[in-house]
C-alpha atoms as a PDB file:
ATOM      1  CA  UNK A   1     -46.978 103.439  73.630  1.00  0.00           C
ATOM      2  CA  UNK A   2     -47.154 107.509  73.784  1.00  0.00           C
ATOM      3  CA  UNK A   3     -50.997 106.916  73.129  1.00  0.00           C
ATOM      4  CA  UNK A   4     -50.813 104.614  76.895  1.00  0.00           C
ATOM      5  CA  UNK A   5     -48.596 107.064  78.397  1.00  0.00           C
ATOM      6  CA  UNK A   6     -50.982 109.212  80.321  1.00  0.00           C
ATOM      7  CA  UNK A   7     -52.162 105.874  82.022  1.00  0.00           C
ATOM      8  CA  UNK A   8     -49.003 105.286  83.536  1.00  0.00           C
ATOM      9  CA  UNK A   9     -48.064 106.952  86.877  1.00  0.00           C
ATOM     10  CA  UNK A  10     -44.996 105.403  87.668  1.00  0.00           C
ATOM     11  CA  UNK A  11     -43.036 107.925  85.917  1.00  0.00           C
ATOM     12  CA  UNK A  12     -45.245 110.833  87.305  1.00  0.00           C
ATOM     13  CA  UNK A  13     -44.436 109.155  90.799  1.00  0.00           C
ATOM     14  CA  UNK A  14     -40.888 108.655  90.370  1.00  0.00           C
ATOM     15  CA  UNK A  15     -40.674 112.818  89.303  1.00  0.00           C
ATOM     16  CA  UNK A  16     -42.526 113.561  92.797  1.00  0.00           C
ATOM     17  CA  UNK A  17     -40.389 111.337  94.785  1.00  0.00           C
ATOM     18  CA  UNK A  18     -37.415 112.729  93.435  1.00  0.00           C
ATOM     19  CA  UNK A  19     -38.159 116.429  94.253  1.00  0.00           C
ATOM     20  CA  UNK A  20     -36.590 118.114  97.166  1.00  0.00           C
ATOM     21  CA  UNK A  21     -39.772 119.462  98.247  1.00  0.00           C
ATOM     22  CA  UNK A  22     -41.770 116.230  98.815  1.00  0.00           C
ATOM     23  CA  UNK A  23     -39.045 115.400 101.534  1.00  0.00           C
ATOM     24  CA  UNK A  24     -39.352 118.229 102.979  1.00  0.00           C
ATOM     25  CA  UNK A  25     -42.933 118.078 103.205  1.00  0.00           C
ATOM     26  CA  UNK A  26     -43.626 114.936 104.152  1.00  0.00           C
ATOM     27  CA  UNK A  27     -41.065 114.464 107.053  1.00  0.00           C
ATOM     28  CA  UNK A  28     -42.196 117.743 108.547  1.00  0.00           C
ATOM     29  CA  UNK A  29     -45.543 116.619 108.475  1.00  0.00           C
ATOM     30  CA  UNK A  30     -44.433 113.573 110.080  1.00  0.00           C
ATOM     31  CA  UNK A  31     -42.589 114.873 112.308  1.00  0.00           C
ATOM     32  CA  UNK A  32     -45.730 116.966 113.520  1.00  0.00           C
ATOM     33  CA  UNK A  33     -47.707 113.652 113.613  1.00  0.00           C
ATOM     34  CA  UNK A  34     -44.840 112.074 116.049  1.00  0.00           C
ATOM     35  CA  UNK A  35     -44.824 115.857 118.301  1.00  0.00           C
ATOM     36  CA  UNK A  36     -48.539 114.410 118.755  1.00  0.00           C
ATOM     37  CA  UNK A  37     -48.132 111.104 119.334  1.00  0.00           C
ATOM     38  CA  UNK A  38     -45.049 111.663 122.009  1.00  0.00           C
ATOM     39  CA  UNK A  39     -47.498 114.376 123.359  1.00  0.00           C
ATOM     40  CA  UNK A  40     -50.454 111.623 123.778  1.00  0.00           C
ATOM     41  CA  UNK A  41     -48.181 109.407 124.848  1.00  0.00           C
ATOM     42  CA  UNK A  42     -46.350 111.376 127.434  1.00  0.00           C
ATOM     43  CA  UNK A  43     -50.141 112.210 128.768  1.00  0.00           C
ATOM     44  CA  UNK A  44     -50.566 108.472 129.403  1.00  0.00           C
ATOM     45  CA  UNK A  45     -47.454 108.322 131.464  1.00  0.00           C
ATOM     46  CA  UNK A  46     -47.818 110.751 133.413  1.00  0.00           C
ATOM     47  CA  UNK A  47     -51.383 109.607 134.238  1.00  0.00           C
ATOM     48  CA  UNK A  48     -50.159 106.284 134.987  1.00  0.00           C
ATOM     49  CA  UNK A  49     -47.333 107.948 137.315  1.00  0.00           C
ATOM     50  CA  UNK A  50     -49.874 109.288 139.603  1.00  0.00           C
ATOM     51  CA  UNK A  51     -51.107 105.382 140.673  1.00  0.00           C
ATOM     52  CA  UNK A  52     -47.412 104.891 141.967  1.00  0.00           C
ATOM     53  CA  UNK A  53     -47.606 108.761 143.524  1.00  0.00           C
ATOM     54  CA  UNK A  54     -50.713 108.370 145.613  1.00  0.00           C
ATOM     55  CA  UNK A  55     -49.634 105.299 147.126  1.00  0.00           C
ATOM     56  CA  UNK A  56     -46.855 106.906 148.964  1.00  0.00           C
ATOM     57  CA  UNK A  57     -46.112 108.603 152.585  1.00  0.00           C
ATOM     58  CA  UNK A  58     -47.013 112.358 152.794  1.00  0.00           C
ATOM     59  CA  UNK A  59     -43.292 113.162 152.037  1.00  0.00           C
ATOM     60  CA  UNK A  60     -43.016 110.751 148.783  1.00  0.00           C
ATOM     61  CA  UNK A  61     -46.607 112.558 147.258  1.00  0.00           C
ATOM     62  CA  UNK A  62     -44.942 116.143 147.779  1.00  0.00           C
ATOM     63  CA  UNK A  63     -41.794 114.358 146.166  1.00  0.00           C
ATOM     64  CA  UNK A  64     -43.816 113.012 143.656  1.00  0.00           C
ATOM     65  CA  UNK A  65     -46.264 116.162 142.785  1.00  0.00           C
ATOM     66  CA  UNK A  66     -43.375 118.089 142.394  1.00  0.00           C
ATOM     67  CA  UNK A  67     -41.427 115.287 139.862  1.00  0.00           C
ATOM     68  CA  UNK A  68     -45.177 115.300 137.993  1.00  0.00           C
ATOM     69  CA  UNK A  69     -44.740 119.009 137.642  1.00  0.00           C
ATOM     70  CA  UNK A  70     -41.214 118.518 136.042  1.00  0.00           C
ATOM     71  CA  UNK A  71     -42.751 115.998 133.881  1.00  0.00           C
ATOM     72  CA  UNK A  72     -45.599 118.131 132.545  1.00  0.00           C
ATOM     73  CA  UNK A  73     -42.644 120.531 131.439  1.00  0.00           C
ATOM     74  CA  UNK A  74     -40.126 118.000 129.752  1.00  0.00           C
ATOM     75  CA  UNK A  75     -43.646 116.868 128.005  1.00  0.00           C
ATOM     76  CA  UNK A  76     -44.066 120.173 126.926  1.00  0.00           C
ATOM     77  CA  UNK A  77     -40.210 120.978 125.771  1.00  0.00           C
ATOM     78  CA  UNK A  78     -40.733 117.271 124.052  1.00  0.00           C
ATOM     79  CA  UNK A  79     -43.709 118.571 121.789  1.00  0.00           C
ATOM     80  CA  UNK A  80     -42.609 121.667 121.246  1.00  0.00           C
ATOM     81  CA  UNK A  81     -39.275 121.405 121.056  1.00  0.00           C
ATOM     82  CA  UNK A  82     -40.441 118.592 117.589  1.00  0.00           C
ATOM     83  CA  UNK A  83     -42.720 121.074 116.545  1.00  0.00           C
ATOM     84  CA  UNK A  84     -39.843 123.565 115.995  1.00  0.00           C
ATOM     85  CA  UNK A  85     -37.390 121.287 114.489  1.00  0.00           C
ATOM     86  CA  UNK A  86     -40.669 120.230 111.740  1.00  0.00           C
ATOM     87  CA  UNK A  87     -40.997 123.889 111.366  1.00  0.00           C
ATOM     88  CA  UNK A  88     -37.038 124.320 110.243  1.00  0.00           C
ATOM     89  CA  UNK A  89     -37.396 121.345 108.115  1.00  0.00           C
ATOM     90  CA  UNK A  90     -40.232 122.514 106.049  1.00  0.00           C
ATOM     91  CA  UNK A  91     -38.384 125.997 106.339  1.00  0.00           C
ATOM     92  CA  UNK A  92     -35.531 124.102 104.552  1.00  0.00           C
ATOM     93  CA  UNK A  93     -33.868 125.991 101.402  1.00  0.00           C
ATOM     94  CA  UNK A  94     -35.059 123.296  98.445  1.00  0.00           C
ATOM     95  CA  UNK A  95     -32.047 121.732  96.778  1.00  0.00           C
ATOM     96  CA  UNK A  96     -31.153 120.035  93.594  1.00  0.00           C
ATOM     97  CA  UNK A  97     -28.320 118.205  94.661  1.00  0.00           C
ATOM     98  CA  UNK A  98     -28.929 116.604  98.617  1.00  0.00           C
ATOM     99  CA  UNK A  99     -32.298 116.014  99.132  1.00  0.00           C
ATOM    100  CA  UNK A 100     -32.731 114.190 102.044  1.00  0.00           C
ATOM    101  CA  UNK A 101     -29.369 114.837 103.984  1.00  0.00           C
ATOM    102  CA  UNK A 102     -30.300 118.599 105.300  1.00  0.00           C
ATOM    103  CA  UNK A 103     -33.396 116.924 106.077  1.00  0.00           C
ATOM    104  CA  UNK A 104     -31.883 114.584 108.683  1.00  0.00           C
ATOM    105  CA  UNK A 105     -29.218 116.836 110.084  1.00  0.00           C
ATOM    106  CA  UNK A 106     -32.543 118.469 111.532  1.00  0.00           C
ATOM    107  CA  UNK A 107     -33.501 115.667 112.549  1.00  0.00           C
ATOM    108  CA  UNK A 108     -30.636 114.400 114.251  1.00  0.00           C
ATOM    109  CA  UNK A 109     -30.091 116.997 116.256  1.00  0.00           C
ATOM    110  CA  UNK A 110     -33.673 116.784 117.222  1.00  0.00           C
ATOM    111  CA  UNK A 111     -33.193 113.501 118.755  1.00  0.00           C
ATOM    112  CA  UNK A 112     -30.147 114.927 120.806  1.00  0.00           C
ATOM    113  CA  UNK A 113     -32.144 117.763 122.077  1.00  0.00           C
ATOM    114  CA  UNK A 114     -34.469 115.074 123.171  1.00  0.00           C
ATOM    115  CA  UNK A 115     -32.537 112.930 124.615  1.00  0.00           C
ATOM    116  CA  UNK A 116     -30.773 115.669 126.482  1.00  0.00           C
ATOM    117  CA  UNK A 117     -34.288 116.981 127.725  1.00  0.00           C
ATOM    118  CA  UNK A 118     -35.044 113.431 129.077  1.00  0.00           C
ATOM    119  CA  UNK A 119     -31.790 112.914 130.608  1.00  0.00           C
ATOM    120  CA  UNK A 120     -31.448 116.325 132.084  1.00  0.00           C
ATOM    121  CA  UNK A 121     -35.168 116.476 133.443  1.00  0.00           C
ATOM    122  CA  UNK A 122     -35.439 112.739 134.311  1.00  0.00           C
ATOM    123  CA  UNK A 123     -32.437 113.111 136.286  1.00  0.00           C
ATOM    124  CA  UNK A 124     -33.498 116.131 138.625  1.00  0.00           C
ATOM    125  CA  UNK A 125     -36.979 114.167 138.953  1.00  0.00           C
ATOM    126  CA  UNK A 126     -34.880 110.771 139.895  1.00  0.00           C
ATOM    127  CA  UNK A 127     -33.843 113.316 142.517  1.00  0.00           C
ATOM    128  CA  UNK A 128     -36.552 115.117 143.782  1.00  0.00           C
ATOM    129  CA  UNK A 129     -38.344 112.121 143.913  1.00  0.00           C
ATOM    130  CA  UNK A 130     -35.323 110.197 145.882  1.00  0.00           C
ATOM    131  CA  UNK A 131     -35.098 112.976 148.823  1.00  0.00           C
ATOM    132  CA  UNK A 132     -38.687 113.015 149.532  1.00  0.00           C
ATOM    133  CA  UNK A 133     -39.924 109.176 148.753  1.00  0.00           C
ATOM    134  CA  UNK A 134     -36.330 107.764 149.814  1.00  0.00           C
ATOM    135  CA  UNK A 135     -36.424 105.773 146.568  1.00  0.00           C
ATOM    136  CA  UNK A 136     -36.324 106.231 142.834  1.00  0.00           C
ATOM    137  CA  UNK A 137     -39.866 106.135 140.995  1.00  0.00           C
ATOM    138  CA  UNK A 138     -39.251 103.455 138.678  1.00  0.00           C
ATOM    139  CA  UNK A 139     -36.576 101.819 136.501  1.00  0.00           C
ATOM    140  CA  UNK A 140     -35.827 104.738 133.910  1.00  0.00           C
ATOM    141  CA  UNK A 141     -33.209 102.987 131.050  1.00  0.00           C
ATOM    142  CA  UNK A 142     -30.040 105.181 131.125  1.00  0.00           C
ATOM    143  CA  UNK A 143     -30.111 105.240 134.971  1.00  0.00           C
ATOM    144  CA  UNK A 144     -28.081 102.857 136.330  1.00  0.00           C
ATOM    145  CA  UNK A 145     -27.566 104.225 139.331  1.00  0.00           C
ATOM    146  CA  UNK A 146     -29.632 103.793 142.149  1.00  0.00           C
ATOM    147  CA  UNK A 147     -28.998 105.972 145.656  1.00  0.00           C
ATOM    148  CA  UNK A 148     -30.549 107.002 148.410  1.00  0.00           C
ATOM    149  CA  UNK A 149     -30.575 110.195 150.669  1.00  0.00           C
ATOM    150  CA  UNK A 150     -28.805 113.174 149.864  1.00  0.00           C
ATOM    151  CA  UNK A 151     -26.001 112.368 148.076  1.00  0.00           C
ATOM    152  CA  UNK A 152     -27.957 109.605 146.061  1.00  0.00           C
ATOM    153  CA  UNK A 153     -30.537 112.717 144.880  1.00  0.00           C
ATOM    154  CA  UNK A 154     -27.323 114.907 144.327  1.00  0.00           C
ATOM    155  CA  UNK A 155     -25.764 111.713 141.933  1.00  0.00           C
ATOM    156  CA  UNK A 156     -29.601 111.128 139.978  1.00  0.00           C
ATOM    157  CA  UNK A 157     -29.236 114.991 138.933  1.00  0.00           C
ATOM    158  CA  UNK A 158     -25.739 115.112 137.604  1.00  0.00           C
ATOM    159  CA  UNK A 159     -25.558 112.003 136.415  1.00  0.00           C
ATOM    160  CA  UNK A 160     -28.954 113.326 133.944  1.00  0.00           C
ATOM    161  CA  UNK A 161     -27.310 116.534 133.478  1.00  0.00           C
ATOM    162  CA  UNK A 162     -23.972 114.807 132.510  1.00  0.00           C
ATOM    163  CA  UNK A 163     -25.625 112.363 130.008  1.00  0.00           C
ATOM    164  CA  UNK A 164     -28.304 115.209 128.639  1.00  0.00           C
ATOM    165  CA  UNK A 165     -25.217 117.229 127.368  1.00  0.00           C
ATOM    166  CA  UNK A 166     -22.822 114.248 125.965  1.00  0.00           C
ATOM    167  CA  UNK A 167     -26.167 112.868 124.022  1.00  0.00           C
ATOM    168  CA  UNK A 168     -27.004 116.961 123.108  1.00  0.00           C
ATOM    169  CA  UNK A 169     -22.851 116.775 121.959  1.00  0.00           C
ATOM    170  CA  UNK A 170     -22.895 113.502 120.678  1.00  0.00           C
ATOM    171  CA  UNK A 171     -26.075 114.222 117.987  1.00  0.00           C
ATOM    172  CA  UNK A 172     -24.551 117.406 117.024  1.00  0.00           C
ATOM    173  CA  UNK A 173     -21.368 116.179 116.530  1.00  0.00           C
ATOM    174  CA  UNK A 174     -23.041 113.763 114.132  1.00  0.00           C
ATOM    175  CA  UNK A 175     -25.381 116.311 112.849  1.00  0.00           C
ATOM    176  CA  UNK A 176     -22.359 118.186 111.534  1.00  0.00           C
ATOM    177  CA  UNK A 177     -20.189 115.595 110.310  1.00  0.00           C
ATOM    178  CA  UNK A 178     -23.170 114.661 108.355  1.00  0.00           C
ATOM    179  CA  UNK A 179     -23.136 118.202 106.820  1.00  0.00           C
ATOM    180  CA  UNK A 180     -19.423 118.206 106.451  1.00  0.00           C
ATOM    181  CA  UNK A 181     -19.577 115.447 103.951  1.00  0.00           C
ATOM    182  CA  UNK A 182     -21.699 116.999 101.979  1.00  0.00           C
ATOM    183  CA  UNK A 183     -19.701 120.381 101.869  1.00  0.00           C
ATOM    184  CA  UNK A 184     -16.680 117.795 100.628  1.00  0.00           C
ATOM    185  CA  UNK A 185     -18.950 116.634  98.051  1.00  0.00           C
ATOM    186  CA  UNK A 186     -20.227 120.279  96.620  1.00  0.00           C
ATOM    187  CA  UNK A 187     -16.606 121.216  96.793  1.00  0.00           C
ATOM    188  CA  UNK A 188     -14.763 118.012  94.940  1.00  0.00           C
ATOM    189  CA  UNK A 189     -17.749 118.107  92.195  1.00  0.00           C
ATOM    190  CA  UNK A 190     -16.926 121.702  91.453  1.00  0.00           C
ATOM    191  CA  UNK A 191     -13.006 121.015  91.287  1.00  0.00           C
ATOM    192  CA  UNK A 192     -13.923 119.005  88.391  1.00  0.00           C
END
């Protein structure tokens, strides 16, 4: 069998696999993959936005040109802000007792900072784009409401900035209780 040995990978695999830096690795790298995809995909949008933009009154395309602009910069903050967080992860101190856990504390609190950019940003385009057209853009999920005027532009932006900061809370509240069990685990192993 030792003669066979150097045939067989599965072993070789398994010792990869197991090593705190091929997590690392590989979910920065994708992470950097999905930075570009959201990117590309965000590009799309925002092309498609413009069809619903040019069909408007004078008032709704000013509206709406200035909601694009706030669009182009939550796209940006998007990509960059994944490109940082896959930066910390492969920056991540390797390990040899929780792999994978550091690795999605990162993470989670990526996807609050995203969904706090989204909420935040959506929300004062909602408005914008609600005192110039006199109508939200489009159905955006985590938006029930629906206003017109002043006071329905006023509710579109702190309604976003409300939800942007209990999501931001919310995923770092997570994030940490996530760490926090693994402090409780270092700490009862070395009791023993």
């Amino acid at each position: 069998m030792e003669k066979f040995r150097k045939y067989l990978f599965v072993e070789r695999l398994l010792s990869l696999v197991s090593g705190a830096e091929f997590f690392k690795t590989s979910f920065a790298w994708f992470m950097r993959a999905c930075a570009v995809l959201s990117g590309l995909g965000l590009l799309v949008v925002w092309v498609v936005l413009w069809t619903r933009v040019v069909n408007l009154d004078w008032l709704g395309i000013i509206g709406g040109v200035i909601g694009q602009a706030i669009f182009l910069v939550f796209g940006y903050v998007a990509v960059h802000l994944q490109l940082l967080r896959a930066r910390d992860v492969a920056n991540l101190p390797a390990l040899d007792d929780y792999r994978v856990i550091p690795v999605f504390v990162v993470f989670i609190k990526m996807c609050g900072e995203l969904l706090a950019a989204f909420f935040a940003m959506g929300g004062v385009v909602m408005g914008v784009f609600v005192w110039f057209a006199g109508m939200a853009p489009a159905h955006i999920p985590g938006f029930g409401y629906s206003g017109t005027g002043l006071l329905g532009g006023l509710m579109f932006i702190l309604v976003g900035l409300v939800q942007g900061f209990l999501a931001l809370c919310f995923a770092y509240f997570i994030a940490e209780q996530t760490g926090v069990f693994v402090d409780i685990a270092r700490n009862t192993r070395k009791e023993r």
